[in-house]
Protein backbone atom coordinates (compact mmCIF):
# COMPACT_ATOMS: atom_id res chain seq x y z
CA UNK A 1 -136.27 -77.06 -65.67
CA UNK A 2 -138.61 -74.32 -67.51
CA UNK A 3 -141.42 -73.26 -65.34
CA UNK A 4 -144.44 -72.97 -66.41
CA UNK A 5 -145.93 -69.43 -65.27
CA UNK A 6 -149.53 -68.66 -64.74
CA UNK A 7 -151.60 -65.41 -66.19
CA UNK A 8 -152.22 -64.27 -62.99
CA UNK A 9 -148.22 -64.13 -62.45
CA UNK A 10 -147.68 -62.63 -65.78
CA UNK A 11 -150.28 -59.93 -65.30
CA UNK A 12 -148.80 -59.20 -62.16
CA UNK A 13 -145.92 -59.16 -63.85
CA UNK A 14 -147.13 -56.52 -66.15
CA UNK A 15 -149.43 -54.43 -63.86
CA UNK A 16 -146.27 -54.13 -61.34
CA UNK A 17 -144.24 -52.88 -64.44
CA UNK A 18 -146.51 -50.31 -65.57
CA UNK A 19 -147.27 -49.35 -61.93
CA UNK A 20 -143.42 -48.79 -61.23
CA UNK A 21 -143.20 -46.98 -64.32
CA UNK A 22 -145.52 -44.88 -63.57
CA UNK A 23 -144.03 -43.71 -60.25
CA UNK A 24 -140.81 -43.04 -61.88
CA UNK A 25 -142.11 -40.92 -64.07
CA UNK A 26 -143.86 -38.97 -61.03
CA UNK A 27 -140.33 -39.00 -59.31
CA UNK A 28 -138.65 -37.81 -62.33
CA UNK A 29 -141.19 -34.98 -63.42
CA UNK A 30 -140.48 -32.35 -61.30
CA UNK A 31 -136.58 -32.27 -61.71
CA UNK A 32 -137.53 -31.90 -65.61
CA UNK A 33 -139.85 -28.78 -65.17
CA UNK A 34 -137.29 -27.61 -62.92
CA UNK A 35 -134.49 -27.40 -65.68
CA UNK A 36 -137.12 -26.70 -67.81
CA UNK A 37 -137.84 -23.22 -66.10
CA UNK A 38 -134.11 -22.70 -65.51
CA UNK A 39 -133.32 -22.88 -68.95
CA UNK A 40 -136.35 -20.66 -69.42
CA UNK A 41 -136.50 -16.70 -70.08
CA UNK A 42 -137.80 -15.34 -67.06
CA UNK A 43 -141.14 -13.74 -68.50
CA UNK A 44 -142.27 -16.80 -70.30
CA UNK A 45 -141.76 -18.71 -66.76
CA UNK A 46 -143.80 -15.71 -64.49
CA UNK A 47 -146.56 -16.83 -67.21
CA UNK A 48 -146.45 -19.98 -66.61
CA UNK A 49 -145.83 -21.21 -70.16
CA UNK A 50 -143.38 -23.82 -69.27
CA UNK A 51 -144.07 -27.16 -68.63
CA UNK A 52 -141.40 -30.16 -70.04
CA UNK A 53 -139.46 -28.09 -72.46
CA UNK A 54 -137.99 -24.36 -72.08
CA UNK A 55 -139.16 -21.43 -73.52
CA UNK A 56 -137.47 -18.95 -74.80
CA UNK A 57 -134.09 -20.32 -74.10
CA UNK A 58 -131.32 -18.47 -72.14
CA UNK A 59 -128.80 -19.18 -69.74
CA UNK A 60 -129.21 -16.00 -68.07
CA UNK A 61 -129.67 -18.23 -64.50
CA UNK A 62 -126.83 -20.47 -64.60
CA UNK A 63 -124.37 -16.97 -65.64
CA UNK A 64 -126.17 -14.92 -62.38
CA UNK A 65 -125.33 -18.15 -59.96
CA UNK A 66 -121.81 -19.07 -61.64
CA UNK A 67 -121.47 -15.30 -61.21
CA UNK A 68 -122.00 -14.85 -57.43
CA UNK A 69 -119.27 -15.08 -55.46
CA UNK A 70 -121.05 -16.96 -52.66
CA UNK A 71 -121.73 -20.14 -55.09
CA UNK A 72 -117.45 -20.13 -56.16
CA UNK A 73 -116.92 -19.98 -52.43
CA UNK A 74 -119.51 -23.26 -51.50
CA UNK A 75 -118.40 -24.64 -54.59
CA UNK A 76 -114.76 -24.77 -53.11
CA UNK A 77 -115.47 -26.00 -49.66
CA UNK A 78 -117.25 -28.96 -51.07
CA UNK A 79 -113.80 -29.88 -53.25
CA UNK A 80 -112.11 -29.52 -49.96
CA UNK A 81 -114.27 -32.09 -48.60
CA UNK A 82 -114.24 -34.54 -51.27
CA UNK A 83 -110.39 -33.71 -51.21
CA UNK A 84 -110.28 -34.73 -47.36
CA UNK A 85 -112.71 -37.27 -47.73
CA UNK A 86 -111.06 -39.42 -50.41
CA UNK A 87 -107.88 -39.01 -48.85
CA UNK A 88 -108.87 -39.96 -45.40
């Protein structure tokens, strides 16, 4: 049986979409400009010239945390717990 739906239920339909769209986009937003400025050189981001895409790309970031000891060393506690964890 094919029901028959009304234009009320389809604009709902359509207003809920775009509404939920919408607040994705909001959710989603800040974790772009956040790689966005950490794939950024670090004068162009003081300036504030960076908003969805980087400027000035470098990795300079990710090579001064991959480089600190203290990130290897959290890094490895948290494969010993997913070690322990999946094997308890």
């Amino acid at each position: 049986m094919v029901e028959d739906r009304t234009i009320a239920y389809r604009l709902f339909l359509i207003g809920n979409n775009v509404f939920l769209s919408l607040l994705a986009l909001l959710c989603i937003f800040p974790l772009v400009h956040i790689f966005a400025i950490s794939l950024s050189d670090a004068a162009a981001v003081s300036a504030g010239m960076v908003k969805l895409w980087p400027v000035h790309f470098t990795m300079d970031s990710f090579n001064y945390v991959i480089s600190n000891k203290a990130f290897i060393t959290s890094f490895m506690v948290s494969l010993e717990r997913i070690a322990i964890g999946v094997t308890i």
